[in-house]
C-alpha atoms as a PDB file:
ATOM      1  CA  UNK A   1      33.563 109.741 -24.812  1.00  0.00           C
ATOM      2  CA  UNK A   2      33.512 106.596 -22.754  1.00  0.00           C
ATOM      3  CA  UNK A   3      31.834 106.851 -19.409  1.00  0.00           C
ATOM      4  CA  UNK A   4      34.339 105.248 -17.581  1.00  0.00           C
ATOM      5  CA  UNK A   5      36.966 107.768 -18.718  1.00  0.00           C
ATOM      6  CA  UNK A   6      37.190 110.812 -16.405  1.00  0.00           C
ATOM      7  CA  UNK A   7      38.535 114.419 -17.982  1.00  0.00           C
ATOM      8  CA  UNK A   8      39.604 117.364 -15.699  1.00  0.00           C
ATOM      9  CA  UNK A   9      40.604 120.636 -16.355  1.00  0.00           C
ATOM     10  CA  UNK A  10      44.117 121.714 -15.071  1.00  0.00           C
ATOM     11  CA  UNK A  11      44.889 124.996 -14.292  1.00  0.00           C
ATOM     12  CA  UNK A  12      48.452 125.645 -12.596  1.00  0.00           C
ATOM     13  CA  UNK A  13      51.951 127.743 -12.553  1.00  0.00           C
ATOM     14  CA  UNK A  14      53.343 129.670 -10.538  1.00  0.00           C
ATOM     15  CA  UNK A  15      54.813 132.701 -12.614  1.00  0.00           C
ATOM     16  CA  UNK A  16      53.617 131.517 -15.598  1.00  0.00           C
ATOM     17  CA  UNK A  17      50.108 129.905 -15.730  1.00  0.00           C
ATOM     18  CA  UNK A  18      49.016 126.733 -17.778  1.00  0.00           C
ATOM     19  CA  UNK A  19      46.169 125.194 -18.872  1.00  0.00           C
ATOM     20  CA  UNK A  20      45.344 121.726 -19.642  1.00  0.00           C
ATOM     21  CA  UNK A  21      43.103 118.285 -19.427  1.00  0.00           C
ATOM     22  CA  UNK A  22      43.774 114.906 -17.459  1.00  0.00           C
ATOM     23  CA  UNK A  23      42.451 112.015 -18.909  1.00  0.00           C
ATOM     24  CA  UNK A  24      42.175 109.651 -16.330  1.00  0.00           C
ATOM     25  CA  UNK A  25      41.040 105.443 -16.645  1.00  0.00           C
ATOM     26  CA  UNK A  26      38.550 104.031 -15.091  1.00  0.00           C
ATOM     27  CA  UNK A  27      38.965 102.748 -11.379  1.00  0.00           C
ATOM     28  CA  UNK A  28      42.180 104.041  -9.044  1.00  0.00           C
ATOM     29  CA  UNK A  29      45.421 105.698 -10.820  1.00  0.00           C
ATOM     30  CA  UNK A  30      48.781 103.504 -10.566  1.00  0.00           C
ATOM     31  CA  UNK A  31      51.701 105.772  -9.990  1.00  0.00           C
ATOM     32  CA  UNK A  32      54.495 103.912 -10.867  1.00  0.00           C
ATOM     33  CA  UNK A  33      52.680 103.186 -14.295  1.00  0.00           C
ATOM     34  CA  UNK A  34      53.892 105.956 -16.798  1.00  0.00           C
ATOM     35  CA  UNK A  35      51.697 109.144 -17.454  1.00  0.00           C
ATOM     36  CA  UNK A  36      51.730 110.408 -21.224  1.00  0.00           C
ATOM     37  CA  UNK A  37      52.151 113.893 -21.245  1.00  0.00           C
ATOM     38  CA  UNK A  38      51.201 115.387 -24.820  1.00  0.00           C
ATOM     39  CA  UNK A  39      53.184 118.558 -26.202  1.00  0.00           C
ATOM     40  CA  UNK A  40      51.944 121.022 -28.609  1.00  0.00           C
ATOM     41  CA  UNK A  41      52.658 120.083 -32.307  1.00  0.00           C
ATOM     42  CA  UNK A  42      53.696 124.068 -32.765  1.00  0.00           C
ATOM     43  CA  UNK A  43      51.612 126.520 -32.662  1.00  0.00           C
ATOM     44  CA  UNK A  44      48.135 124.272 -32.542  1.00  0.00           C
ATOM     45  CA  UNK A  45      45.949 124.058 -29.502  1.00  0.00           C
ATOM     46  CA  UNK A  46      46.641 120.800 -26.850  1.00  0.00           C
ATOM     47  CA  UNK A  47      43.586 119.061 -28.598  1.00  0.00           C
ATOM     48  CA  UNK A  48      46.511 118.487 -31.611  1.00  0.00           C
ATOM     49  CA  UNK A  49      46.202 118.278 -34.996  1.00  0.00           C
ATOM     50  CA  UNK A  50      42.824 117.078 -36.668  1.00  0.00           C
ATOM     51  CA  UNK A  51      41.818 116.177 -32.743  1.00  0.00           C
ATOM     52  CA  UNK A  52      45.028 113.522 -32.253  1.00  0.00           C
ATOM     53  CA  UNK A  53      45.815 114.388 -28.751  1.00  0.00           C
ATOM     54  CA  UNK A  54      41.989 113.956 -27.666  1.00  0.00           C
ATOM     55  CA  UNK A  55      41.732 110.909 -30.007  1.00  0.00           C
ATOM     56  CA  UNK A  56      45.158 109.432 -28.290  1.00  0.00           C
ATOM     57  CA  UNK A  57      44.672 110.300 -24.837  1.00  0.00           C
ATOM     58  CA  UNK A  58      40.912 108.369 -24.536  1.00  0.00           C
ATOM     59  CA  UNK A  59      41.742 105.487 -26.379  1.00  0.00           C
ATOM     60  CA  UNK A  60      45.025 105.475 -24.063  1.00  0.00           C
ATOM     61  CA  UNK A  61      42.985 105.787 -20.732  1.00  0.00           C
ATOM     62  CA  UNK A  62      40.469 102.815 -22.056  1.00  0.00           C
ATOM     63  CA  UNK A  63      43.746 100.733 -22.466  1.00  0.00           C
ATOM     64  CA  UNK A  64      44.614 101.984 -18.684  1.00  0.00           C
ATOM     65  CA  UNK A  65      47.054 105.350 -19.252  1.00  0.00           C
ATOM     66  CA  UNK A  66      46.665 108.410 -17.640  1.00  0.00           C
ATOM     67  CA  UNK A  67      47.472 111.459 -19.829  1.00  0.00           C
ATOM     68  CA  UNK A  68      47.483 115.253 -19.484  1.00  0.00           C
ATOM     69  CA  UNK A  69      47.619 116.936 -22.757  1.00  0.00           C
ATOM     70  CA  UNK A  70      48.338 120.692 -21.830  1.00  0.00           C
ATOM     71  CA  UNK A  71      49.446 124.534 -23.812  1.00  0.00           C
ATOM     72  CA  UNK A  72      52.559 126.116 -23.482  1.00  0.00           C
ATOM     73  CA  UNK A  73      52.707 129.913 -22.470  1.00  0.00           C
ATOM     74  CA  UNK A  74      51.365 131.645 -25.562  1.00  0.00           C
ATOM     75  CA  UNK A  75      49.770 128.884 -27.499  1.00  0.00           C
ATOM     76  CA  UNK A  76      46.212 127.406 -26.914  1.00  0.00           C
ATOM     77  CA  UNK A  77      44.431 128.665 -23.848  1.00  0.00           C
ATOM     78  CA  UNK A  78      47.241 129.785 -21.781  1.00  0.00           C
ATOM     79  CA  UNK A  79      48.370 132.681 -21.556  1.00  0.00           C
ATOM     80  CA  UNK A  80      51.490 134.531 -22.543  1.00  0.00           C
ATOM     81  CA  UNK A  81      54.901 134.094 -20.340  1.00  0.00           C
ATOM     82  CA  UNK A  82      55.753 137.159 -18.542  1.00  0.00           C
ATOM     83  CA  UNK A  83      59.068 135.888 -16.851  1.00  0.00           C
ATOM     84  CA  UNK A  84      60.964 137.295 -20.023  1.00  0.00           C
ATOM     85  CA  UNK A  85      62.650 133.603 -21.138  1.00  0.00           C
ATOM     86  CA  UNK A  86      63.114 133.095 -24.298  1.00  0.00           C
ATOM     87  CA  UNK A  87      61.015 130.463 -26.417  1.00  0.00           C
ATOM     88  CA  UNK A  88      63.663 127.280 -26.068  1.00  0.00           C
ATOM     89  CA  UNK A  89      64.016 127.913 -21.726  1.00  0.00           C
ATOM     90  CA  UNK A  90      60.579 129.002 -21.656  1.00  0.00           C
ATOM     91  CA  UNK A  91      59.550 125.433 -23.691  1.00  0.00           C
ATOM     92  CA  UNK A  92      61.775 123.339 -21.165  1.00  0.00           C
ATOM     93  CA  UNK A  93      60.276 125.039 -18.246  1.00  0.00           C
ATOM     94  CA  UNK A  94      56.817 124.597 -18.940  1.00  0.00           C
ATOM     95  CA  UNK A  95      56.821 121.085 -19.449  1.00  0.00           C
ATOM     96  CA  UNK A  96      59.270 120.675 -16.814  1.00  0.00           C
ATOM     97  CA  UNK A  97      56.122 122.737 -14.323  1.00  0.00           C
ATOM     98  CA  UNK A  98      54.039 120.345 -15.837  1.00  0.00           C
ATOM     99  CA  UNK A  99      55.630 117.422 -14.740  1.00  0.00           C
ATOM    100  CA  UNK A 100      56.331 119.136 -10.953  1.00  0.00           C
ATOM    101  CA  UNK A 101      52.617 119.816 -10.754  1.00  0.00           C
ATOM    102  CA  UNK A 102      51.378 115.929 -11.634  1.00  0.00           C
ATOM    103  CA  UNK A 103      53.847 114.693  -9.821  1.00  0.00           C
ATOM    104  CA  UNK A 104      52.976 116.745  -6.542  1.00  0.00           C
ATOM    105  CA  UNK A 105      49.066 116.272  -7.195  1.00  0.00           C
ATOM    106  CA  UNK A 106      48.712 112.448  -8.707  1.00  0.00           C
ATOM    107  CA  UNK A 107      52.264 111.245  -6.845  1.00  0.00           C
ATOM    108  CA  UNK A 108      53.381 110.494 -10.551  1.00  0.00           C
ATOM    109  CA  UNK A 109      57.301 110.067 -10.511  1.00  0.00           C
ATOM    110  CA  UNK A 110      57.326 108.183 -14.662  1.00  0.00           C
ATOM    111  CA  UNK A 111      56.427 110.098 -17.462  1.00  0.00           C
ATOM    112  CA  UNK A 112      56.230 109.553 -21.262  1.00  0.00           C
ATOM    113  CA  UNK A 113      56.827 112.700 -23.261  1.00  0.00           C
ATOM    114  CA  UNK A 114      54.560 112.572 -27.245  1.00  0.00           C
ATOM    115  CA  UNK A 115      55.379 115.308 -29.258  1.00  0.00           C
ATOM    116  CA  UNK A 116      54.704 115.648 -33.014  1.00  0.00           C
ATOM    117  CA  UNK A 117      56.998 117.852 -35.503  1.00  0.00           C
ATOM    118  CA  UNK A 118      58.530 120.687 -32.895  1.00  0.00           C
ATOM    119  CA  UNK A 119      56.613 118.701 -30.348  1.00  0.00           C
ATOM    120  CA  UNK A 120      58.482 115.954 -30.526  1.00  0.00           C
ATOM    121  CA  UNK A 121      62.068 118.353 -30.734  1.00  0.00           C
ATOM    122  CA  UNK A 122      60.932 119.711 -27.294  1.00  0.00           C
ATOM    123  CA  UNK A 123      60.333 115.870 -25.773  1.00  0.00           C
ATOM    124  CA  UNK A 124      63.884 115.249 -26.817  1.00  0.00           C
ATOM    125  CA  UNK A 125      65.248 118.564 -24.713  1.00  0.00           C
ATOM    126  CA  UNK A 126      63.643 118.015 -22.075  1.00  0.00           C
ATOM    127  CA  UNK A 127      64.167 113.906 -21.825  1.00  0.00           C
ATOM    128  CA  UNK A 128      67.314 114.939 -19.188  1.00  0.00           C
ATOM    129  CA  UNK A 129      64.543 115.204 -16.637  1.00  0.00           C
ATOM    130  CA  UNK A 130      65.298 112.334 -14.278  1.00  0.00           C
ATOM    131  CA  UNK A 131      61.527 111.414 -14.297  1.00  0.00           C
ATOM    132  CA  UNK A 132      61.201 110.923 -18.052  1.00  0.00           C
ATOM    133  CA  UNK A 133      61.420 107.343 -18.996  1.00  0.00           C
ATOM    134  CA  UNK A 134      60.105 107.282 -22.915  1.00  0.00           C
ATOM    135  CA  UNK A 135      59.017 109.451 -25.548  1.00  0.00           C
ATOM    136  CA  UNK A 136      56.914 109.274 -28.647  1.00  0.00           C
ATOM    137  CA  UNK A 137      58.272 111.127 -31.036  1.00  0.00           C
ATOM    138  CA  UNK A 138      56.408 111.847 -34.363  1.00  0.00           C
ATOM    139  CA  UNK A 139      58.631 113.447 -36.966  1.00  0.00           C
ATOM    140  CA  UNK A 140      61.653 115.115 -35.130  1.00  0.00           C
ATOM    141  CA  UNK A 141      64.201 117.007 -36.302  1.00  0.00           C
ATOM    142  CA  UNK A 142      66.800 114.837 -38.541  1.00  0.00           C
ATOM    143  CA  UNK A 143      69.462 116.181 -40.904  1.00  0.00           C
ATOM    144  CA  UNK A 144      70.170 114.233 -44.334  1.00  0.00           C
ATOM    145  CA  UNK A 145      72.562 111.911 -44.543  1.00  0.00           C
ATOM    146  CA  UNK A 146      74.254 110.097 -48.272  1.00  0.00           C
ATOM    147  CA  UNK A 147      71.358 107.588 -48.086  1.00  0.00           C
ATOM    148  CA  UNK A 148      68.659 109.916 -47.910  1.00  0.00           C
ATOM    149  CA  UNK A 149      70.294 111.388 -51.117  1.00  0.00           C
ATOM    150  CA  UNK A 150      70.191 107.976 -52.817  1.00  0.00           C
ATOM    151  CA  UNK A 151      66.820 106.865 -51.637  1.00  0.00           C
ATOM    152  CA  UNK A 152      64.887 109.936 -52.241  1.00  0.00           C
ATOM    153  CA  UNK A 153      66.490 110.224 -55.499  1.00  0.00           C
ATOM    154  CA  UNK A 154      66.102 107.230 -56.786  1.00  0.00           C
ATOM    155  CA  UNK A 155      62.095 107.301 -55.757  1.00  0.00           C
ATOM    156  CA  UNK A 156      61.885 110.084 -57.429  1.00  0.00           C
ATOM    157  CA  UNK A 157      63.223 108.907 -60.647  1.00  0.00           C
ATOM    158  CA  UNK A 158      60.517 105.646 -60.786  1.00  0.00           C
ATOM    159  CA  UNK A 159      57.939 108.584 -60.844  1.00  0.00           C
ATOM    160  CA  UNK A 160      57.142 109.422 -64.343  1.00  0.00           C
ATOM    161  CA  UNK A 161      55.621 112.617 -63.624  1.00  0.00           C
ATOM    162  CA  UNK A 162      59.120 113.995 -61.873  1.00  0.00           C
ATOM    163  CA  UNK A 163      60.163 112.865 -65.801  1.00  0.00           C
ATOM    164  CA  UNK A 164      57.414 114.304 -67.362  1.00  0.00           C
ATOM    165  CA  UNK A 165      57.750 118.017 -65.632  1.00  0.00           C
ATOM    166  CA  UNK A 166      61.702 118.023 -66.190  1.00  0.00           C
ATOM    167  CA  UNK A 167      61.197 117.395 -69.949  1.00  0.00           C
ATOM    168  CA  UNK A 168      58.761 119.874 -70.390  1.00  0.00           C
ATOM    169  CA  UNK A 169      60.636 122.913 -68.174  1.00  0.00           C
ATOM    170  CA  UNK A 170      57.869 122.801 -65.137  1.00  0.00           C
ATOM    171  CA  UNK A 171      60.779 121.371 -62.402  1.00  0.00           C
ATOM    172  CA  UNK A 172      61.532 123.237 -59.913  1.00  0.00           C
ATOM    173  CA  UNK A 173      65.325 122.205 -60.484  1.00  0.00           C
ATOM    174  CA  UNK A 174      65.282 124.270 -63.366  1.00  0.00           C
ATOM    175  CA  UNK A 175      64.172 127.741 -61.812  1.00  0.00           C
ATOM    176  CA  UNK A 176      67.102 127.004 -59.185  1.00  0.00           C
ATOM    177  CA  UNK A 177      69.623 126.488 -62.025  1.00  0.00           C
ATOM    178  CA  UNK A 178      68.646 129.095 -64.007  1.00  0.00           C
ATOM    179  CA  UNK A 179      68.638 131.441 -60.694  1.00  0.00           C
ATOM    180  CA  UNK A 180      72.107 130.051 -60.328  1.00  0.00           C
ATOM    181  CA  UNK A 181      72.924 131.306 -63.576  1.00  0.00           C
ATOM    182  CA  UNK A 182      72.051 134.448 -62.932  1.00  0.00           C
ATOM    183  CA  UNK A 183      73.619 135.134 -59.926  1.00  0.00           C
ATOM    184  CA  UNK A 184      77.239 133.920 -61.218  1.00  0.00           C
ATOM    185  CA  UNK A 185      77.278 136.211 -63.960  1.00  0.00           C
ATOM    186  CA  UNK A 186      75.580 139.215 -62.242  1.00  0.00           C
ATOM    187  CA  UNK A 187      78.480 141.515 -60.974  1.00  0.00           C
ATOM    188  CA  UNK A 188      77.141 142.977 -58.191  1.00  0.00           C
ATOM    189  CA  UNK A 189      77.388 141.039 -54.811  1.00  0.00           C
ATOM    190  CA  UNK A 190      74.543 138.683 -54.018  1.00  0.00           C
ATOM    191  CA  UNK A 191      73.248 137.989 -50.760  1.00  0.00           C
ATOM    192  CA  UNK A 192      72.601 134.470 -49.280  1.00  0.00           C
ATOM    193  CA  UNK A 193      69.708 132.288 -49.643  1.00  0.00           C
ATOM    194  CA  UNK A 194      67.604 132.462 -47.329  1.00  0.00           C
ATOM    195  CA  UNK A 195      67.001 129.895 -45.122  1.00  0.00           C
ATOM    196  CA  UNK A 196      65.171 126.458 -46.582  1.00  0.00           C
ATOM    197  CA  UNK A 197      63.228 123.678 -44.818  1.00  0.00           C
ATOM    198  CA  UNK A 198      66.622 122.877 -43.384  1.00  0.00           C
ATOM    199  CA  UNK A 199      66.054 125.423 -41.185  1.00  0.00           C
ATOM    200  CA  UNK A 200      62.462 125.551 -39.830  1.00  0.00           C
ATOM    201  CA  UNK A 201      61.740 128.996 -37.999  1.00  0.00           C
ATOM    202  CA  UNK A 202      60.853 128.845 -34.306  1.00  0.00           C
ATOM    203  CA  UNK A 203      57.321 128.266 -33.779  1.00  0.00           C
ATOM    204  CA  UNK A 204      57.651 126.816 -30.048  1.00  0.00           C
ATOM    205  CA  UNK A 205      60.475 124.689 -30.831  1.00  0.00           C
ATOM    206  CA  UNK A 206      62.881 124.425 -28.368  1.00  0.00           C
ATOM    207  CA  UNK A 207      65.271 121.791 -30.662  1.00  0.00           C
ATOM    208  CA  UNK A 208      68.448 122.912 -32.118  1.00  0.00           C
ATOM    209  CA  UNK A 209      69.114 122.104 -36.073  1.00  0.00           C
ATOM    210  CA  UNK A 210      72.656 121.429 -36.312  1.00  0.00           C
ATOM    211  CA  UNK A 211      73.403 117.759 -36.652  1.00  0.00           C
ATOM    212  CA  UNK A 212      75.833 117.926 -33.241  1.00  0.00           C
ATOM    213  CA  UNK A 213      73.504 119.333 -30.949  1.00  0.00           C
ATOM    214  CA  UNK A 214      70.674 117.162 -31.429  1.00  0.00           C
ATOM    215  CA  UNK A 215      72.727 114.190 -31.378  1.00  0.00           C
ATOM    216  CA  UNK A 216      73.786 115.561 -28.160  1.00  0.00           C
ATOM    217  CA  UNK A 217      70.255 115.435 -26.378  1.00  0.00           C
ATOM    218  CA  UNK A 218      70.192 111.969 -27.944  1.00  0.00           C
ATOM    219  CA  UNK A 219      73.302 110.645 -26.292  1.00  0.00           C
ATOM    220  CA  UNK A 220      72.158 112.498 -23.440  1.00  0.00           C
ATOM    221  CA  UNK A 221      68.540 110.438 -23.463  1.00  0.00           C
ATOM    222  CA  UNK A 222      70.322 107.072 -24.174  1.00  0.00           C
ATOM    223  CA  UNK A 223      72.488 107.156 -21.418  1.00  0.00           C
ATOM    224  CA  UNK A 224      69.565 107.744 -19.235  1.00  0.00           C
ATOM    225  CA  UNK A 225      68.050 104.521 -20.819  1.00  0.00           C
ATOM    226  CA  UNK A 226      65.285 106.572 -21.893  1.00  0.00           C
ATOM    227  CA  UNK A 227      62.761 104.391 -24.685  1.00  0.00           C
ATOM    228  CA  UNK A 228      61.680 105.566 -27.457  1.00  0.00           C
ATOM    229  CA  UNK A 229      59.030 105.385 -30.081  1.00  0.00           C
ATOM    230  CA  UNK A 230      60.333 107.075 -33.541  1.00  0.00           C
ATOM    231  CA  UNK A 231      58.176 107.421 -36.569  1.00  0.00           C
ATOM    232  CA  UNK A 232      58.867 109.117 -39.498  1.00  0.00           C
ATOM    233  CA  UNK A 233      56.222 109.890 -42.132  1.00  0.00           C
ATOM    234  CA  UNK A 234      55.619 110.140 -45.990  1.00  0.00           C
ATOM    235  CA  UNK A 235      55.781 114.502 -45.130  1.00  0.00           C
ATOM    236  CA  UNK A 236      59.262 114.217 -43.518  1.00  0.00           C
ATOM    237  CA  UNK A 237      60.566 112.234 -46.747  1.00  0.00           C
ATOM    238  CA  UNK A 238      62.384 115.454 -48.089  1.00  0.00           C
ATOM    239  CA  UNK A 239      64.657 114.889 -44.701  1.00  0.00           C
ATOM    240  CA  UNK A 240      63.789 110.959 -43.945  1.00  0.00           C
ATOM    241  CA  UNK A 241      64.005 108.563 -46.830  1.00  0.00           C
ATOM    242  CA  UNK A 242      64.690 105.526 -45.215  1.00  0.00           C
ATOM    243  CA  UNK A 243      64.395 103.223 -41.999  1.00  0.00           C
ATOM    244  CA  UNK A 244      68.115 102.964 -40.907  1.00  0.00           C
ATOM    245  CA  UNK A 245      68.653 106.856 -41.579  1.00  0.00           C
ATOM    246  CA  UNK A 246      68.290 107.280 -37.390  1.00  0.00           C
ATOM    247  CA  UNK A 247      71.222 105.272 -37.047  1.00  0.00           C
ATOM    248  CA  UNK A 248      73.404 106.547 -39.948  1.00  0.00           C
ATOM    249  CA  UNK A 249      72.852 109.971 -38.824  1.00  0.00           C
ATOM    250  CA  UNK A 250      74.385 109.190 -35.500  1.00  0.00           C
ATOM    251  CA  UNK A 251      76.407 106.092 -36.153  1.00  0.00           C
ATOM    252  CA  UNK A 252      78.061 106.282 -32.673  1.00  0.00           C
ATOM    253  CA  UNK A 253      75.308 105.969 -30.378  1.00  0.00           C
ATOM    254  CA  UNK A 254      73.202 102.813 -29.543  1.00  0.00           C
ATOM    255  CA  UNK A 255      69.880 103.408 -30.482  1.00  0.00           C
ATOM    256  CA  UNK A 256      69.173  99.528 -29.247  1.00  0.00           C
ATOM    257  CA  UNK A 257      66.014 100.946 -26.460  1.00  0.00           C
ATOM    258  CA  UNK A 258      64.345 101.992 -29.708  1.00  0.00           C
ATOM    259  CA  UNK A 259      61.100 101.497 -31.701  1.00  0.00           C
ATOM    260  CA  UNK A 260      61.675 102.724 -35.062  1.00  0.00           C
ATOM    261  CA  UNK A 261      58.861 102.640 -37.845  1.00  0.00           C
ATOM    262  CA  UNK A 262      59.506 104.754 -41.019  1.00  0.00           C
ATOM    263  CA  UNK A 263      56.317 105.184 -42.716  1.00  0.00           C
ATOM    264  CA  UNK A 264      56.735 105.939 -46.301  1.00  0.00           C
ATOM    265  CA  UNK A 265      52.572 106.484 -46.896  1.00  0.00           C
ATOM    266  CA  UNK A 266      51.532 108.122 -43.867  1.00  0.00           C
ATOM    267  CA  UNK A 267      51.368 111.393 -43.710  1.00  0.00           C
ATOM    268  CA  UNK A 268      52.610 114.335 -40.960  1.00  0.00           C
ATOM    269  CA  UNK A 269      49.246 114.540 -38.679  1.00  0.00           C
ATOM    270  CA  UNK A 270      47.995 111.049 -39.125  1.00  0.00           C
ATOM    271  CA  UNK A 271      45.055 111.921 -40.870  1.00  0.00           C
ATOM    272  CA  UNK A 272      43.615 108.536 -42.210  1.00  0.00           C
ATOM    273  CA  UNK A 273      41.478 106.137 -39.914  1.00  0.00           C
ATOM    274  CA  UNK A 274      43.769 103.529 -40.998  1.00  0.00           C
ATOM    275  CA  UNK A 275      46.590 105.122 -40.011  1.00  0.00           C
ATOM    276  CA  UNK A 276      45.559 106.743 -36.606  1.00  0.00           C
ATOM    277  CA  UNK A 277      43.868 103.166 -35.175  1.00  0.00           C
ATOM    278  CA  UNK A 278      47.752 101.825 -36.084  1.00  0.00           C
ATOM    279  CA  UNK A 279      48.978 104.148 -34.153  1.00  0.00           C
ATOM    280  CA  UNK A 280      47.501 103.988 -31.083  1.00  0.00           C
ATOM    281  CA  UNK A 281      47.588 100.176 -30.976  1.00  0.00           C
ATOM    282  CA  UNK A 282      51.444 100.214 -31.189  1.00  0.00           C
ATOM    283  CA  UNK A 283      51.379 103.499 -29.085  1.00  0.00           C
ATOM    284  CA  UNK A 284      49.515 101.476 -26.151  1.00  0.00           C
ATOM    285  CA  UNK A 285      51.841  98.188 -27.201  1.00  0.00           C
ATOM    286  CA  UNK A 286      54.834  99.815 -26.551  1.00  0.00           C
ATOM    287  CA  UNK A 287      53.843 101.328 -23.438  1.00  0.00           C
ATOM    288  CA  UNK A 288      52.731  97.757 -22.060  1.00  0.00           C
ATOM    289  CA  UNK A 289      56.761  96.849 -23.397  1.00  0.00           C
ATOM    290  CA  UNK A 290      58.040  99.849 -21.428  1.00  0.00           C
ATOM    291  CA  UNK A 291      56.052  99.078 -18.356  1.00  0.00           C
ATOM    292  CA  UNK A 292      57.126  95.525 -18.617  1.00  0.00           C
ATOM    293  CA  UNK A 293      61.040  96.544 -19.231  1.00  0.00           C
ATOM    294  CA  UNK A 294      63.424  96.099 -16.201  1.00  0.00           C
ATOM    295  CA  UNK A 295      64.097  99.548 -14.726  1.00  0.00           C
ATOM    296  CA  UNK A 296      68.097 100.593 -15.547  1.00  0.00           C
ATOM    297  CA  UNK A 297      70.041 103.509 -13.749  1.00  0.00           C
ATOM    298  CA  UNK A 298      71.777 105.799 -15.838  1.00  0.00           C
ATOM    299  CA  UNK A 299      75.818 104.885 -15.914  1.00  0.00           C
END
C-alpha cells in the first residue's frame, strides 16, 4: 500500500451495525469533492471480487478520492439485521446509514455509488438519495431487447464450434426441443419452468427485474441529473449484446449524462491486469469529468 494513503476501520449503525474501511488521500479531505462508496458485488466480502474494491479504492485515493468500501447486514463482517426488513429495504437502508454516517463524520454531502452485478442494481435504488451525484455501475440488470436477439445470434453463428456441436447433437438447443417435445405430447399437466437467468434469485439485490420498474429508478436518477458510468462485459452478453442496447431498452429517456462502454472481451469481475488498469484510469477520468461538470438541480 502507498504510504501516503491512510485506511481506517469503520464501525457504525444504530439498530443495525456495519463494518467497513475508509481509504483516505494523502494531505486534508475536500468535501465537496465526491466520495466513492463501494457496494457488495452479492454475497462477497467489501474487499470485492478477486480484491477489486481494495485494488480500486487505493489507486482512487493516489489519484485524490476518498472511498469507504463497507458490508451490508449479513454479508462480510457485519453482522445480521435484526430490525426484521426485508433484503430490498434492508439494502436501501444500509447504504443510505452509510452515507448519514460519512456525511456526519467527514462533512461529505456528494457521493458516487460503484456496484458490480447486484451491486450495481442496489446503486441504481438507492440513486433517489439527494446526495448521490454518479454511479459506477458494472453489469446491472438489463432485459433483452430485438437487437440483442440479432447480435448475439449472429455472433454465435461466425463461431464454428456453435456449428460443430449442433451438427453433432451436443447443443443445448436440442435438449430444450426435445424437452419441448415431450411435454406437448405428455397428457398429464406440466408445471412451469422454472425460473432462468432472466430471473436471478436474491442474493442482496435490492433491483427489481421487470423491464418497467428498473426503467423507473432510471428516469428517477436522470431527472436528478445523476452521471453515470455503465459497462457491460463479455459475461453479461447472454443479456447485453451490443453498445446502444441501454438506449433501446428505454428509448424514452435521455441517457445524454452517460458514459457507456460495452466490453465484448472483458469479463464479469475484471480479472485481467489489462483490463483492471483500464478501468480505473477511466474510473478516476470520469470522476475528474464529474467534478468538473456544472452542478444542475433536479426539474
Amino acid at each position: 500500500m502507498t504510504a501516503a494513503i491512510r485506511e481506517k476501520a469503520l464501525a457504525y449503525g444504530e439498530s443495525t451495525p456495519l463494518s467497513g474501511v475508509l481509504t483516505l488521500p494523502a494531505g486534508p479531505l475536500h468535501p465537496e469533492r465526491p466520495l466513492v462508496v463501494f457496494l457488495n458485488a452479492g454475497l462477497l466480502h467489501h474487499v470485492g471480487p478477486n480484491r477489486l474494491h481494495v485494488t480500486l479504492a487505493r489507486a482512487l485515493a493516489a489519484a485524490g478520492h476518498a472511498s469507504c468500501r463497507f458490508d451490508l447486514a449479513g454479508v462480510g463482517d457485519s453482522p445480521s439485521r435484526g430490525d426484521g426488513l426485508p433484503i430490498p429495504d434492508g439494502v436501501v437502508a444500509d447504504i443510505t446509514a452509510t452515507l448519514d454516517h460519512l456525511e456526519a463524520s467527514l462533512g461529505v454531502r456528494r457521493f458516487v455509488l460503484f456496484g458490480l452485478c447486484a451491486g450495481a442494481d442496489n446503486a441504481l435504488a438507492t440513486a433517489t438519495d439527494p446526495r448521490v451525484v454518479g454511479c459506477v455501475l458494472l453489469d446491472p440488470s438489463i432485459h433483452r431487447t430485438r437487437g440483442w436477439y440479432r447480435h448475439y445470434y449472429a455472433a454465435r453463428a461466425r463461431r464454428l464450434e456453435s456449428w460443430k456441436s449442433v451438427l453433432t447433437g451436443r447443443h443445448p438447443a436440442w435438449k430444450r426441443l426435445t424437452d419441448r417435445a415431450a411435454r406437448a405430447l405428455s397428457p398429464a399437466p406440466v408445471a412451469c419452468d422454472a425460473p432462468t437467468a432472466d430471473a436471478p434469485p436474491e442474493y442482496f439485490r435490492s433491483g427489481p427485474i421487470t423491464p418497467e420498474a428498473i426503467g423507473a429508478r432510471w428516469r428517477a436518477a436522470l431527472e436528478r441529473h445523476v452521471r453515470f458510468f455503465v459497462v457491460f462485459t463479455l459475461d453479461w452478453s447472454v443479456f447485453y449484446s451490443y453498445r446502444d442496447q441501454l438506449h433501446d431498452c428505454y428509448p424514452d429517456l435521455s441517457f445524454a449524462g452517460t458514459t457507456l462502454h460495452h466490453r465484448p472481451t472483458t469479463r464479469h469481475t475484471f480479472t485481467t491486469e489489462a483490463d483492471r488498469d483500464w478501468l480505473i484510469t477511466s474510473v478516476i477520468q470520469w470522476l475528474a469529468d464529474l467534478d468538473a461538470a456544472p452542478a444542475q438541480e433536479a426539474p
